[in-house]
Protein backbone atom coordinates (compact mmCIF):
# COMPACT_ATOMS: atom_id res chain seq x y z
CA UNK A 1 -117.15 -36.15 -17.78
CA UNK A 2 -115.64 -39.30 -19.29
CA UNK A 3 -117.57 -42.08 -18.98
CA UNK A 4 -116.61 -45.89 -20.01
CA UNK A 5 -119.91 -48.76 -20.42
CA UNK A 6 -118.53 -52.02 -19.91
CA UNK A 7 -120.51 -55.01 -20.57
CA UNK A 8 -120.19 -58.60 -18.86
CA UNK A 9 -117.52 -60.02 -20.99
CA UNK A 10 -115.46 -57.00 -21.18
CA UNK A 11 -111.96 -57.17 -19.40
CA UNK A 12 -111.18 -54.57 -16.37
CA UNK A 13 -107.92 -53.93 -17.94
CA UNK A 14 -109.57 -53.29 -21.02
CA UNK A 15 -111.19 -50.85 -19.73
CA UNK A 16 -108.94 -49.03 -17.75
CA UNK A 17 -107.12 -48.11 -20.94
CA UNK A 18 -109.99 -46.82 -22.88
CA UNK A 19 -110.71 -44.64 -19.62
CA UNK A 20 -107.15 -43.34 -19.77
CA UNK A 21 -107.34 -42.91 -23.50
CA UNK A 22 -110.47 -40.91 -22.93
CA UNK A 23 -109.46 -38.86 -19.94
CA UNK A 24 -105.95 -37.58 -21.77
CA UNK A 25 -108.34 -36.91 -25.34
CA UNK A 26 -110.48 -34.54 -23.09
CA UNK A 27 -107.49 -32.87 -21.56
CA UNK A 28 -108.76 -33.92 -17.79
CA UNK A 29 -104.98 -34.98 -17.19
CA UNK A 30 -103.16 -31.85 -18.33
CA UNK A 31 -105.72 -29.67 -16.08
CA UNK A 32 -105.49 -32.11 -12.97
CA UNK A 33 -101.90 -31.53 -13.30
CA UNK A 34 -102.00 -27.79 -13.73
CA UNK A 35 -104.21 -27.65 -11.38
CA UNK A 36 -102.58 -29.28 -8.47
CA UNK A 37 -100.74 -26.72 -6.54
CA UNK A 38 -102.13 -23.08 -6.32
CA UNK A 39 -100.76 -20.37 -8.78
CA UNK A 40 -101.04 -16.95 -8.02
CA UNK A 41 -102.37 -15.12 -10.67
CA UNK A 42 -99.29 -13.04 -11.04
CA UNK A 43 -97.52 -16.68 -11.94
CA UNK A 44 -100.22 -17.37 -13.99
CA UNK A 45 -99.46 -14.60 -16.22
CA UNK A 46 -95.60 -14.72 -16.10
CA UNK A 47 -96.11 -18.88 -17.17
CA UNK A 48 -98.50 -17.63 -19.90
CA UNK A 49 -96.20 -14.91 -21.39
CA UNK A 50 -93.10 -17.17 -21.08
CA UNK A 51 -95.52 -19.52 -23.24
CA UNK A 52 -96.03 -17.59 -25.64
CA UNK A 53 -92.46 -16.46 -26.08
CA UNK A 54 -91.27 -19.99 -26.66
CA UNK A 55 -94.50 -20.69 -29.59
CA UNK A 56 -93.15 -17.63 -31.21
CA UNK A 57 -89.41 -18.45 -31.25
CA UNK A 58 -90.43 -21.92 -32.12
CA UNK A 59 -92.21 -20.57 -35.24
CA UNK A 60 -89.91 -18.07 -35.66
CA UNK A 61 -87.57 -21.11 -36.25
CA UNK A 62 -89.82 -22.90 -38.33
CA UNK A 63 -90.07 -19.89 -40.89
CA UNK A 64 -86.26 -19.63 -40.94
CA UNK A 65 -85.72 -23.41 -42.00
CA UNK A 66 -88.57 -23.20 -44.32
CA UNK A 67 -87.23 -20.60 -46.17
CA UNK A 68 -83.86 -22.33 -46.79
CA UNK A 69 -85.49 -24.89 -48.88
């Protein structure tokens, strides 16, 4: 739960960003987002392989161009 004290001299726009701030830092946004349509668990496990597949080719690539230097 993110919360955000303001006090009487604080501005609403203020804080309104440190509640957005604080809401992407805790990841709230990114599983609102996933979490907005239904995913059938077969989905679910196709999205997390494909994952997965891409962070290893992207290290895979990493490696490669690390080793040329």
């Amino acid at each position: 739960m993110v919360e955000i004290q303001i006090g009487e001299n604080d501005r609403l726009d203020w804080a309104l960003k440190q509640f957005r701030r604080r809401m992407i830092r805790s990841g709230l946004f990114k599983d609102m987002r996933r979490k907005r349509f239904y995913e059938k668990p077969s989905e679910a496990r196709k999205a997390k392989a494909k994952a997965a597949e891409r962070r290893k080719h992207k290290d895979r690539k990493r490696e490669s161009r690390a080793r040329q230097f």
